[in-house]
Protein backbone atom coordinates (compact mmCIF):
# COMPACT_ATOMS: atom_id res chain seq x y z
CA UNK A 1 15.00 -26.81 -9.33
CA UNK A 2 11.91 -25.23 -9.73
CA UNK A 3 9.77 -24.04 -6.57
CA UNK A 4 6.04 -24.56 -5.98
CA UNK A 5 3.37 -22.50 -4.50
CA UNK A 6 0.04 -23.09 -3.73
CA UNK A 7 -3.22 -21.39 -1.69
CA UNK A 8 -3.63 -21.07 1.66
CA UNK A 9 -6.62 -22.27 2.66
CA UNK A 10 -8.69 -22.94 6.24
CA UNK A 11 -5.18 -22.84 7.91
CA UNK A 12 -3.20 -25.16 5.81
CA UNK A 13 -1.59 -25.06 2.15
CA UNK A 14 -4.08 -25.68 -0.73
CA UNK A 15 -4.33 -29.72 -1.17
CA UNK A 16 -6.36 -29.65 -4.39
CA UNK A 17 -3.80 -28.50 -7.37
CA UNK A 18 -4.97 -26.21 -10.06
CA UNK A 19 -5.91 -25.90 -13.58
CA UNK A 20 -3.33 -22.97 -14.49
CA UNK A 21 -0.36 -21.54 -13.40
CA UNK A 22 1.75 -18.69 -13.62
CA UNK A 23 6.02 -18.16 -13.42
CA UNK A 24 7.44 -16.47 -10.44
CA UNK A 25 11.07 -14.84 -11.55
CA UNK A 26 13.92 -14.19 -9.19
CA UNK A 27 14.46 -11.00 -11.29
CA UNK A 28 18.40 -10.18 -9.91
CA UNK A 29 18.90 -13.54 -12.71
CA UNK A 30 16.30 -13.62 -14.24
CA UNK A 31 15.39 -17.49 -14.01
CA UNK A 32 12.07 -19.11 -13.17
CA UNK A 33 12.62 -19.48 -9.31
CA UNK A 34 8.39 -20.92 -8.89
CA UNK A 35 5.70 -21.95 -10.43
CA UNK A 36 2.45 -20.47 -8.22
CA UNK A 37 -1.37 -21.93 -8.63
CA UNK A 38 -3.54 -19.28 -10.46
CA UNK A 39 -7.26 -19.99 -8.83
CA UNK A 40 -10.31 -20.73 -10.78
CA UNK A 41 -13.49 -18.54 -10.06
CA UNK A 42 -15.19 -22.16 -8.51
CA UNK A 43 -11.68 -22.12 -6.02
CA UNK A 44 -12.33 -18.60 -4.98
CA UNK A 45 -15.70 -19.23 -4.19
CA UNK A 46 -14.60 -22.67 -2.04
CA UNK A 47 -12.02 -20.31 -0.63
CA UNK A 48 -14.90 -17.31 0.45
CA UNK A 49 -16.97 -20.18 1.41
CA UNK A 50 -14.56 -21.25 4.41
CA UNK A 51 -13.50 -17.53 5.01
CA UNK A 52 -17.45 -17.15 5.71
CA UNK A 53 -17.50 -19.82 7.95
CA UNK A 54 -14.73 -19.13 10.31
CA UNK A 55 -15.68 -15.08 10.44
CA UNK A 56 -19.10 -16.41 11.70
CA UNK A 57 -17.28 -17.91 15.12
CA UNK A 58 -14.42 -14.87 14.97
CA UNK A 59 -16.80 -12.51 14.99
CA UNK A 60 -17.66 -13.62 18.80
CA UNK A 61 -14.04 -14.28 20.22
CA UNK A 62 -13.63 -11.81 22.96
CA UNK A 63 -11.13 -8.73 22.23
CA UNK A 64 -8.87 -10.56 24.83
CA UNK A 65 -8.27 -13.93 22.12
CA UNK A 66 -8.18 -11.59 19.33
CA UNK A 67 -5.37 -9.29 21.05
CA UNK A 68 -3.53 -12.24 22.83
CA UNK A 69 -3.71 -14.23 19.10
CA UNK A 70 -1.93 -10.23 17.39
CA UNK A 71 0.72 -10.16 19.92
CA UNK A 72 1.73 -13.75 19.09
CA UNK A 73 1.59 -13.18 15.51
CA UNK A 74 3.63 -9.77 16.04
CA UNK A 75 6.64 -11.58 18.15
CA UNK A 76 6.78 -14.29 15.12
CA UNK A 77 7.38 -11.80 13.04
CA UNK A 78 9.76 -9.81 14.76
CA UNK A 79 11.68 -12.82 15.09
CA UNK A 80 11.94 -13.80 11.46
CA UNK A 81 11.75 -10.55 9.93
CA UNK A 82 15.30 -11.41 8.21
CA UNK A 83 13.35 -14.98 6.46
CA UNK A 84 10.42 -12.54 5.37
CA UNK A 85 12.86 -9.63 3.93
CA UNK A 86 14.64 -12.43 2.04
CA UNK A 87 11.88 -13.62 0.69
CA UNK A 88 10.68 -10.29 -0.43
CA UNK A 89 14.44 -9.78 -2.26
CA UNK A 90 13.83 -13.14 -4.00
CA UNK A 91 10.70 -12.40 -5.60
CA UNK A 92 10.72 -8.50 -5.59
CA UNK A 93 14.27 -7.53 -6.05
CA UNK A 94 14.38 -4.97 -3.63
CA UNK A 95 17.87 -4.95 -1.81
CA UNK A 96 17.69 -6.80 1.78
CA UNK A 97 17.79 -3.42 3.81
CA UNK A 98 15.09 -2.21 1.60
CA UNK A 99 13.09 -5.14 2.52
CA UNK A 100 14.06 -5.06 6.50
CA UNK A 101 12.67 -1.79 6.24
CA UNK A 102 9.20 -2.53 5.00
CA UNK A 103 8.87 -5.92 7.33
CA UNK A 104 9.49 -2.75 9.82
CA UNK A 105 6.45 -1.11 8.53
CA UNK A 106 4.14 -3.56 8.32
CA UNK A 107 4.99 -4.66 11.58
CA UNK A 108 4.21 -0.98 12.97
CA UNK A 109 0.59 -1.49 11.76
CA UNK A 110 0.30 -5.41 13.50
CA UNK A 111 1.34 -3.41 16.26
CA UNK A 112 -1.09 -0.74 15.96
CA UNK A 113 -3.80 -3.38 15.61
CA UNK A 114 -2.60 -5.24 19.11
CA UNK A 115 -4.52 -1.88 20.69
CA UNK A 116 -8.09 -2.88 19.16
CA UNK A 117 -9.69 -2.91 22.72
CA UNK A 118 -9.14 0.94 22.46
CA UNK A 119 -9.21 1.61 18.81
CA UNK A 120 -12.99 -0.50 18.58
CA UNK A 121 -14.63 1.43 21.03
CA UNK A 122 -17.57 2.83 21.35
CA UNK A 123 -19.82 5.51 22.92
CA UNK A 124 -22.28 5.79 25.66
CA UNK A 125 -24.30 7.94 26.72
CA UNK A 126 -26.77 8.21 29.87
CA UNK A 127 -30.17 9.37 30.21
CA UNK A 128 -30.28 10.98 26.81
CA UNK A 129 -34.04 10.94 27.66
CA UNK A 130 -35.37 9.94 31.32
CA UNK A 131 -34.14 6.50 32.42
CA UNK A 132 -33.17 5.95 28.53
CA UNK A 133 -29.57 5.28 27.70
CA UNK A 134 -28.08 5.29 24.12
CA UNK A 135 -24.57 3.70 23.21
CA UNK A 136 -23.08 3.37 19.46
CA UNK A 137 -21.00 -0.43 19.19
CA UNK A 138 -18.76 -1.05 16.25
CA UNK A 139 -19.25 -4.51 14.70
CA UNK A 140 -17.13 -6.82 12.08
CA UNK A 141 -18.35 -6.89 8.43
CA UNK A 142 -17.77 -10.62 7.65
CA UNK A 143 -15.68 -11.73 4.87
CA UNK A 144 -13.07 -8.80 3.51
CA UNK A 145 -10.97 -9.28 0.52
CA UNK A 146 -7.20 -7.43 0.35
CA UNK A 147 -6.10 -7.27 -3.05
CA UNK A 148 -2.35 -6.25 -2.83
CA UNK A 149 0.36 -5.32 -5.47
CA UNK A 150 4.26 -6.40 -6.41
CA UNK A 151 5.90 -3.77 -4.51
CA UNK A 152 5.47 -4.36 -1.38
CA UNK A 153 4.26 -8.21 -1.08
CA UNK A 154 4.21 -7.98 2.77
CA UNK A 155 4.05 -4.43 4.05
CA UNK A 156 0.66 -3.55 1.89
CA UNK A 157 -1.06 -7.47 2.75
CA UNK A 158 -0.26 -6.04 6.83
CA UNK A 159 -1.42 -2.81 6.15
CA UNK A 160 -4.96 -4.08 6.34
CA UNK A 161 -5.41 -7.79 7.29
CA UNK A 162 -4.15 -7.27 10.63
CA UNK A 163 -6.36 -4.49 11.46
CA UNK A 164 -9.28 -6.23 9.77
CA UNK A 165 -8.52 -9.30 11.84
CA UNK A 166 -8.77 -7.34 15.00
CA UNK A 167 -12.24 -6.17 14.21
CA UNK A 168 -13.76 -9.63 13.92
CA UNK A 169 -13.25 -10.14 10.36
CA UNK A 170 -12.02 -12.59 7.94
CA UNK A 171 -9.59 -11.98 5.01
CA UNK A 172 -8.80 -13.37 1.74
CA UNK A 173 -5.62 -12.09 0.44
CA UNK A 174 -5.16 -12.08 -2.95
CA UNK A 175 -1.46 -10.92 -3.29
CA UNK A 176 0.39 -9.98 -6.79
CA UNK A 177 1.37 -13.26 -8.60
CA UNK A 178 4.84 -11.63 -9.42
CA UNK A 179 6.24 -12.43 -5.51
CA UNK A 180 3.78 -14.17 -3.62
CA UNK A 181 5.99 -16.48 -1.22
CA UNK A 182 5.59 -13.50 1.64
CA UNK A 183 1.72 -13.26 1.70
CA UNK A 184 2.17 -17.83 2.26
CA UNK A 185 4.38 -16.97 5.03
CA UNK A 186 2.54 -14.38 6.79
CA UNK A 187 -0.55 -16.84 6.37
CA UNK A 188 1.60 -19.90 8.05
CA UNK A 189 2.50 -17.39 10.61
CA UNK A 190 -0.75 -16.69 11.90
CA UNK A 191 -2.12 -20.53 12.20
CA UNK A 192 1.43 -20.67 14.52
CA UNK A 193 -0.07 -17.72 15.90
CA UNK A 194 -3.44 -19.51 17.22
CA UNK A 195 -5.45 -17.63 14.65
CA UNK A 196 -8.87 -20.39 14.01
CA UNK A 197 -8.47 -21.21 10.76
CA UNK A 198 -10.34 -19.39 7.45
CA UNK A 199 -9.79 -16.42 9.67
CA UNK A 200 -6.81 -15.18 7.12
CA UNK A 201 -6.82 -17.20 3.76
CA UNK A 202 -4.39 -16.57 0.89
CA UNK A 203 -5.74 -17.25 -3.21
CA UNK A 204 -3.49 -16.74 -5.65
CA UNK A 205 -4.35 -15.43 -9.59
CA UNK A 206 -4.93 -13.29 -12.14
CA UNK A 207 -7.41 -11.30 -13.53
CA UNK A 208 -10.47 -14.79 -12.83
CA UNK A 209 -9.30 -14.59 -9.11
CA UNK A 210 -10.08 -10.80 -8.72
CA UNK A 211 -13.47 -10.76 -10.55
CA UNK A 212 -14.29 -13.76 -8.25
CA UNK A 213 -13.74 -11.65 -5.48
CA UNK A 214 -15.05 -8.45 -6.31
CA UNK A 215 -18.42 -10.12 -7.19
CA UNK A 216 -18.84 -12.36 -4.53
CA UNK A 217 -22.00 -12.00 -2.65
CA UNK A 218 -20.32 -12.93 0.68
CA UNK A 219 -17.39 -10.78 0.52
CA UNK A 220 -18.77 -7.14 1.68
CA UNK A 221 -15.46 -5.23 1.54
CA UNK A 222 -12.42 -5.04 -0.83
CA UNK A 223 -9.10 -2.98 0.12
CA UNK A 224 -7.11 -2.73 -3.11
CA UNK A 225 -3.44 -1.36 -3.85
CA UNK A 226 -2.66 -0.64 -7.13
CA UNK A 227 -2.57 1.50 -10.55
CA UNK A 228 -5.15 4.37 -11.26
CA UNK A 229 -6.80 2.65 -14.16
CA UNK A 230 -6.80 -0.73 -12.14
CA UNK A 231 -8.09 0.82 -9.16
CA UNK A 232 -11.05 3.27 -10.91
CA UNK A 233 -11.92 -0.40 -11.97
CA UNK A 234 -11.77 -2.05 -8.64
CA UNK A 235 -13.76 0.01 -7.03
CA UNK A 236 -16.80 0.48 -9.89
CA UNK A 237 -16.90 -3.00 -10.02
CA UNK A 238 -16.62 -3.58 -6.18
CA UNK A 239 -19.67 -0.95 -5.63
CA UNK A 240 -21.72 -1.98 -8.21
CA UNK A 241 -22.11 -5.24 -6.05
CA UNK A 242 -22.46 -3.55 -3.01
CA UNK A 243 -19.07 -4.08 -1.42
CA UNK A 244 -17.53 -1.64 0.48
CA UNK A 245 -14.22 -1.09 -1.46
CA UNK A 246 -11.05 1.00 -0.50
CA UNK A 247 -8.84 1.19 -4.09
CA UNK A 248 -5.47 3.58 -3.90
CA UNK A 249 -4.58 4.04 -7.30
CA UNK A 250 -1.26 5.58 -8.50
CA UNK A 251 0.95 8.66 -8.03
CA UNK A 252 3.18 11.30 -9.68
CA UNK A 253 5.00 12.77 -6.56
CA UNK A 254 6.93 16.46 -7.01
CA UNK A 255 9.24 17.28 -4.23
CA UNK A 256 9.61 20.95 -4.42
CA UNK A 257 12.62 22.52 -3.39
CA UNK A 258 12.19 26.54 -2.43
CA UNK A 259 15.71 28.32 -2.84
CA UNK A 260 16.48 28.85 0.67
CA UNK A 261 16.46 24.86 1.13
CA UNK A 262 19.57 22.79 2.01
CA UNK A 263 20.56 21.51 -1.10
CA UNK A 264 22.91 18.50 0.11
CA UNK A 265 19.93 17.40 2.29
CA UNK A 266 17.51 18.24 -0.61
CA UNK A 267 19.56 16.11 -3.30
CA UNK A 268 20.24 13.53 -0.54
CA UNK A 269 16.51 12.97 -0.42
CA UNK A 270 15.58 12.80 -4.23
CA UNK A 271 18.44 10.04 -5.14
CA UNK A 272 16.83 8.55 -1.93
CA UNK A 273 13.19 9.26 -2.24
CA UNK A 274 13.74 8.43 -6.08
CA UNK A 275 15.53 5.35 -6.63
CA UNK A 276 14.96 3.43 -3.40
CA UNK A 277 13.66 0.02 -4.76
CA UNK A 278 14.11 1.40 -8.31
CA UNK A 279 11.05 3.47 -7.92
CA UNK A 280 9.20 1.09 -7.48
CA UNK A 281 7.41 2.63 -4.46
CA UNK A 282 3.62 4.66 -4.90
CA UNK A 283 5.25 6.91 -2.40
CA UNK A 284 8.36 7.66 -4.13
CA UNK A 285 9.08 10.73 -5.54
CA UNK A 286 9.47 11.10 -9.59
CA UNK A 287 9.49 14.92 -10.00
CA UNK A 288 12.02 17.41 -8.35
CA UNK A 289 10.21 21.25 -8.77
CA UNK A 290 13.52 23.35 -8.49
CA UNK A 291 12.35 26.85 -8.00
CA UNK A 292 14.81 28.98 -9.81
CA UNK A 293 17.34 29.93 -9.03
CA UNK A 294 18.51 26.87 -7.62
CA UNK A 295 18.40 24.35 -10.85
CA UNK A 296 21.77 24.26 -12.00
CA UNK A 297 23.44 23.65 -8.97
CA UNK A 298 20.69 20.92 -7.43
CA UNK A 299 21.29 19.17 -10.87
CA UNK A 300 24.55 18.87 -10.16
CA UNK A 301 24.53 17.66 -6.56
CA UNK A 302 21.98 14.78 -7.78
CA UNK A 303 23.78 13.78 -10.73
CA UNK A 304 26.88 13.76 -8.34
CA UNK A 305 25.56 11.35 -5.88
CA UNK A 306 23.72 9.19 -8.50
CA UNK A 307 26.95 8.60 -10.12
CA UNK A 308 27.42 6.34 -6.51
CA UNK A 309 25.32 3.90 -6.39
CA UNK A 310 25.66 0.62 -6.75
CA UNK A 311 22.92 -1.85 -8.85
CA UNK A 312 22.91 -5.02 -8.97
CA UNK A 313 21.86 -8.21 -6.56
CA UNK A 314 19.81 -7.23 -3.61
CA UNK A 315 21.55 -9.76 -1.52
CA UNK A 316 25.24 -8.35 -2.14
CA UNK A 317 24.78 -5.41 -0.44
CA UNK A 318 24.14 -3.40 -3.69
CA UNK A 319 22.01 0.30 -3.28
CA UNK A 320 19.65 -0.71 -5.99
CA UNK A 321 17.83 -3.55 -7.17
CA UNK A 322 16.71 -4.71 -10.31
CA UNK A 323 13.09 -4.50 -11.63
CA UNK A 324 10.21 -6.64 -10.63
CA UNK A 325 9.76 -7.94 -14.51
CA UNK A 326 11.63 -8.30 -18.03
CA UNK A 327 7.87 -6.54 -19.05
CA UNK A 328 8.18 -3.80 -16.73
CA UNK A 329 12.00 -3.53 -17.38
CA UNK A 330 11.34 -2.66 -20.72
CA UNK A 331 8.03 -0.46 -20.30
CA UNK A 332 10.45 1.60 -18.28
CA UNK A 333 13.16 1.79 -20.52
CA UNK A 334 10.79 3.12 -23.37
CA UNK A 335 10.08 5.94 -21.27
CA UNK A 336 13.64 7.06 -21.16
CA UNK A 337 13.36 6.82 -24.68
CA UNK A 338 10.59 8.80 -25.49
CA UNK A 339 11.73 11.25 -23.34
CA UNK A 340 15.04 11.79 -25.03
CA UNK A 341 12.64 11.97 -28.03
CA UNK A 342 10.48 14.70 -26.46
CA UNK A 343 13.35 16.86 -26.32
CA UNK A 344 14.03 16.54 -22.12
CA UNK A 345 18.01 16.39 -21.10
CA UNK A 346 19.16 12.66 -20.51
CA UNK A 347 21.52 13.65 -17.00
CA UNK A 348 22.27 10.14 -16.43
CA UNK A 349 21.51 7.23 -18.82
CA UNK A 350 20.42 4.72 -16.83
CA UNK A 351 20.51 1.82 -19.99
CA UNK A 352 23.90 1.56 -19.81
CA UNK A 353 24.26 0.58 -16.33
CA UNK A 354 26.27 -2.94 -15.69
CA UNK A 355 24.59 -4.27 -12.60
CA UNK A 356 26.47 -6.24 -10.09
CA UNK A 357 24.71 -9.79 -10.64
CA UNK A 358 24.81 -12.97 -12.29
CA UNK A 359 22.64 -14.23 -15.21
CA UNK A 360 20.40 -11.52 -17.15
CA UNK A 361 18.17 -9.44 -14.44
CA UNK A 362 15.88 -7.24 -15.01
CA UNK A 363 17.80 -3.99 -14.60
CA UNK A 364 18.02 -0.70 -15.17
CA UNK A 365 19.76 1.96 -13.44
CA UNK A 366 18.82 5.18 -12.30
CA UNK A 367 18.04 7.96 -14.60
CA UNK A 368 18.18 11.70 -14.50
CA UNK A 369 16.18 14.02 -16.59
CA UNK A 370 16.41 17.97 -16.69
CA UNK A 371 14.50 20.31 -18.38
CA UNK A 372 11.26 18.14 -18.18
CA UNK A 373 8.02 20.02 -19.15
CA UNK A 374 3.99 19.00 -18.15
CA UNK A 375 3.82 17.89 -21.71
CA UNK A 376 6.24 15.23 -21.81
CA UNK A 377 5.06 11.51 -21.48
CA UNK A 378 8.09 10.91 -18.44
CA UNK A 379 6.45 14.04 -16.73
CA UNK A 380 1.99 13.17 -17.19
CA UNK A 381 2.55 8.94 -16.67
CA UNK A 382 3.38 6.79 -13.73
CA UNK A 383 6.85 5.26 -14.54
CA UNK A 384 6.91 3.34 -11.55
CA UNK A 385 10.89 2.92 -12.18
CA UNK A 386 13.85 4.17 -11.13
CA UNK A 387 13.49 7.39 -13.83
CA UNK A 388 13.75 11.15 -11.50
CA UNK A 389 12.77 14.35 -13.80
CA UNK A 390 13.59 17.71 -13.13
CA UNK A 391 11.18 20.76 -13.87
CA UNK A 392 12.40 24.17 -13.45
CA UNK A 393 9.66 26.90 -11.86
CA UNK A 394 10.14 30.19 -11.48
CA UNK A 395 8.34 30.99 -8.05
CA UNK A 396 6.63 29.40 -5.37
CA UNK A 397 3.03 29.91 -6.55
CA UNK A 398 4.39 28.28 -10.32
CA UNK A 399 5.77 25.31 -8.43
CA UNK A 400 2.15 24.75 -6.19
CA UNK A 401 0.37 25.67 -9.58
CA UNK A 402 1.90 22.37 -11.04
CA UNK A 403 1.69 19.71 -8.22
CA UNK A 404 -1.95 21.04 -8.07
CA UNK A 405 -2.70 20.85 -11.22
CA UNK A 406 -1.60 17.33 -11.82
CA UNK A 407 -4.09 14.65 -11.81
CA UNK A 408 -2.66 12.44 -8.73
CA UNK A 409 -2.43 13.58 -5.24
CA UNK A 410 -0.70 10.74 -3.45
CA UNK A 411 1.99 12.42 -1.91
CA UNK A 412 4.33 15.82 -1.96
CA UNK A 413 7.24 17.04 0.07
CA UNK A 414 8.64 20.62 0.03
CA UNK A 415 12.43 21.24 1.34
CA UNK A 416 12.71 24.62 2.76
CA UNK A 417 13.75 26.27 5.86
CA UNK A 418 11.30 28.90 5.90
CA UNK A 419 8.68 27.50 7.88
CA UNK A 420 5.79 30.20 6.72
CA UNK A 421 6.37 28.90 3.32
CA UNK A 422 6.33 25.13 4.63
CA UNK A 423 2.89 26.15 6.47
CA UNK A 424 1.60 27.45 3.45
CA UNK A 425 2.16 24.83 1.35
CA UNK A 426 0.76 21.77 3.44
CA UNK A 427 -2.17 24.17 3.57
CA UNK A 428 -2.73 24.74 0.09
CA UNK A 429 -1.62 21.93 -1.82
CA UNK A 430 -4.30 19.31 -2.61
CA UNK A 431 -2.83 16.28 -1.78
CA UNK A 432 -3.22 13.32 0.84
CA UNK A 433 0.55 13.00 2.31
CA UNK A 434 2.72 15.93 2.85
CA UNK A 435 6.13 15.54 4.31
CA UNK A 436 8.39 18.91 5.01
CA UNK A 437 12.00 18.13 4.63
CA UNK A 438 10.50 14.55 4.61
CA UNK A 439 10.90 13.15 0.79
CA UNK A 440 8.67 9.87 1.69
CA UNK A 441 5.77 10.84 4.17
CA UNK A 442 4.42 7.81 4.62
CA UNK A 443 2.18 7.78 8.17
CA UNK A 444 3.20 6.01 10.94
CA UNK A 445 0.50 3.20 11.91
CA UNK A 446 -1.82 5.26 14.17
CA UNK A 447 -2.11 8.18 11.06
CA UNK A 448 -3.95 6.83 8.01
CA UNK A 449 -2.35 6.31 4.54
CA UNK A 450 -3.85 7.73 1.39
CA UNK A 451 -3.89 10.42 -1.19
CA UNK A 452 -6.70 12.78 -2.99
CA UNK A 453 -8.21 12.82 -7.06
CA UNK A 454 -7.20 10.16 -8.94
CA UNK A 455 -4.72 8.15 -6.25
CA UNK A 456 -8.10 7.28 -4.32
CA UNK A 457 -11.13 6.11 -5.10
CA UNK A 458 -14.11 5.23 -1.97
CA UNK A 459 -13.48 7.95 0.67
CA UNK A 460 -11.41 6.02 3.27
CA UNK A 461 -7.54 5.93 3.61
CA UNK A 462 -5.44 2.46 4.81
CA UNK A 463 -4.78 1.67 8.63
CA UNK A 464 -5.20 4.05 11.68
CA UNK A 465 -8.48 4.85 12.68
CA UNK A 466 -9.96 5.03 9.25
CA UNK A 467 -8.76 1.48 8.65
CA UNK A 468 -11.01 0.46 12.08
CA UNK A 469 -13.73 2.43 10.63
CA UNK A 470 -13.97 0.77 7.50
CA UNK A 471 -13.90 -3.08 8.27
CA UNK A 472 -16.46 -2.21 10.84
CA UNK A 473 -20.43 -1.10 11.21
CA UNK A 474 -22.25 0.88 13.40
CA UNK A 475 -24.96 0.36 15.16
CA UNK A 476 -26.62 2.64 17.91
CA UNK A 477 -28.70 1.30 20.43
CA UNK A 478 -31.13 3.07 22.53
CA UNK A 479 -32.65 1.28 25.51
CA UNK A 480 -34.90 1.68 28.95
CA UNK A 481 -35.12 -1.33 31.07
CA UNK A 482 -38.82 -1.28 31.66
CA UNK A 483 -40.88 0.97 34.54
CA UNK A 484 -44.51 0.55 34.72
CA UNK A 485 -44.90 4.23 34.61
CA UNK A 486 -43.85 4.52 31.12
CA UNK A 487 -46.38 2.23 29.89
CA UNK A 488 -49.22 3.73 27.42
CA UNK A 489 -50.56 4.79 24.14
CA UNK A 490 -48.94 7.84 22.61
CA UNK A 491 -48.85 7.51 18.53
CA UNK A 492 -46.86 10.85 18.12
CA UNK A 493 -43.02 10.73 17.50
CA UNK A 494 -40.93 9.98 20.58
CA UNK A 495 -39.03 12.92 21.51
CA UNK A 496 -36.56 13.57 24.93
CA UNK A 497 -37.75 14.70 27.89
């Protein structure tokens, strides 16, 4: 039987039906598991009309409610992380412990967002001119809108409602309509939580629901997660109204691997930095840099371990998932194609895999390419799939010369144990996340999240103290409680003394 999901909406599901709707896939079978409401630009506007009420009484709870209301909303999901992460493999695909592990995540940055009494503060400073004090106070924008993708439908939603919830604000999420059953939850979980209600609001959609929000008059920020060209979009559109906008865009991560590295550990980390929920992570990496001499043999040991792992069902214990579509299944697939076509060395054939499931999923299982060159369409595009390429480079300088020279800068690793050389490279490479012997550097909660040139647009990275910063405005406030002897005419520009 067919599920159902609907809005939520002033702290309860969505009583008012819609107009359209859209199919939600459990892709491991690939059967219609849902049906979710797609809202009209009118809903959206109902929707930002009772997110603007409630962030007019949030924004004057006391830091004591809006902590107290985090922890309680933090413990609920600690203990039901396993009903979130099963949701997530329902929709997504993602294997359970793949899931666990980003309900971990998210819940870092909840977490994070229980110390707002620190992170919110401001300065003060006395006598800055005689019996005149001047203090800076950080205050909530209003109504924010978090526009989140399929790949991680509850880690990205936490990395910035929370946080905007802390600072005073409202949210309406508008999560991916491929798996949106963990943005509901998360929503049900903070009315349990003793959140007011319109303070976190959930729309569902398509393309309407996102214009609605980006235009909005009363929505004054948008945080968006998503593709380049979807993102460049976002946030021209988002500005051009005046909103605040945060849009991270898309990635082509090289892991470069210096010939003095650990190769075990270094072809550990690409099978795991490459294929962990199919690729179908911003932060996973889709280009190995082998710096000669060391090719052949790291070939090898990745081809060797690939050869292991186990697709099929994320909820039979399998290594690997299937895709989040039948689309994006294909899409994926024609890359491997075209880069047979181009001429690039097909390792490991990933169409032929027979997946552990039941019913027709959207699979296909991880690929290896060698010989891979910057002109090749598997090497210059976003696969966003489980599809690892090889280049070879002769030297250091070659293999910086290439990540550099590539239009994302989302994130990089380097495997080496020279640590000059690892020095060097976090120094020179021109990229947001760096990770040394790290394949995945994704920040903890307290470090911000965010890459450089075309996997950022707006100039402020997720969570940490640059997530405060930008659902928040300053004001500074200079004041003298009145003395007679100050009194006076003086038309010239005030000045200390």
């Amino acid at each position: 039987m067919t599920g159902y999901i609907t809005h939520f909406v002033d702290g309860k599901p969505w009583e008012h039906g819609a107009t359209r709707q859209g199919e939600v896939h459990d892709p491991a079978t690939g059967q219609v598991a849902a049906l979710v409401d797609f809202a009209s630009a009118a809903e959206v506007g109902t929707v930002v009309a009772a997110a603007d009420r409630a962030a007019r009484a949030w924004r004057d709870a006391s830091l004591a409610k809006r902590t107290a209301v985090l922890f309680a909303f933090r413990q609920l999901i600690h203990e039901r992380r396993d009903e979130l992460a099963a949701a997530i493999t329902a929709e997504h695909g993602k294997v359970l412990s793949d899931a666990a592990g980003e309900v971990q995540r998210g819940l870092e940055v909840v977490e994070f967002a229980c110390g707002i009494p620190s992170a919110q503060r401001g300065f003060f400073s006395e006598n800055v001119s005689t019996e005149v004090d001047s203090y800076s106070i950080r205050q909530p924008l209003g109504v924010v809108a978090v526009i989140t993708p399929f790949n991680f439908p509850a880690m990205v939603p936490l990395w910035f409602a929370p946080i905007a919830i802390a600072c005073g604000n409202a949210v309406v999420l508008k999560p991916s309509e491929k798996d949106p059953s963990a943005a509901v939850l998360l929503a049900s979980w903070f009315a349990e939580a003793g959140l007011p209600d319109g303070v976190f609001n959930v729309v569902h959609g398509d393309k309407e629901a996102v214009d609605a929000l980006l235009t909005h008059p009363q929505v004054k920020a948008v945080s968006f997660v998503g593709s380049t060209p979807i993102a460049r979009y976002v946030y021209e559109t988002g500005t051009a109204h005046g909103k605040r906008v945060q849009a991270l865009g898309g990635a082509k991560n090289h892991m470069v691997v210096l010939p003095d590295a650990d190769l075990d550990l270094a072809a550990d980390a690409a099978v795991n930095a490459g294929f962990g929920s199919a690729g179908e992570r911003c932060m996973a990496i889709s280009v190995v840099v082998a710096v000669d001499p060391v090719g052949d043999e790291l070939v090898g040991k990745i081809a060797q371990r690939v050869a292991g792992i186990r697709t099929g069902d994320g909820r039979r214990g399998c290594d690997m998932g299937p895709l989040v579509t039948k689309v994006h299944r294909d899409k994926v697939a024609s890359y491997v194609d075209a880069g047979e076509r181009a001429g690039a060395k097909l390792v490991v054939d990933g169409r032929t895999v027979l997946p552990d499931a039941d019913g027709s999923g959207f699979f296909l299982g991880p690929t290896l390419f060698d010989q891979v060159t910057p002109q090749m369409s598997i090497y210059t595009d976003e696969i966003f799939g489980p599809v690892l390429s090889v280049v070879r480079a002769g030297s250091y300088e070659e293999a910086l010369a290439l990540v550099n020279g590539n239009p994302y800068g989302n994130g990089t690793a380097i495997f080496t144990n020279d640590g000059g050389a690892a020095r060097r490279f976090q120094h020179e490479v021109e990229v947001g996340m760096i990770g040394v012997n790290v394949p995945i550097p994704v920040p903890m909660a307290y470090y911000s999240f965010g890459g450089w040139k075309a996997s950022l647009f707006g100039d402020t990275h997720a969570h940490g103290a640059e997530g405060v910063h930008f659902f928040t405005r300053g004001k500074v406030v200079t004041s003298r409680w009145l003395d007679p002897s100050h009194g006076g005419l003086n038309l010239g520009f005030p000045t200390q003394h």
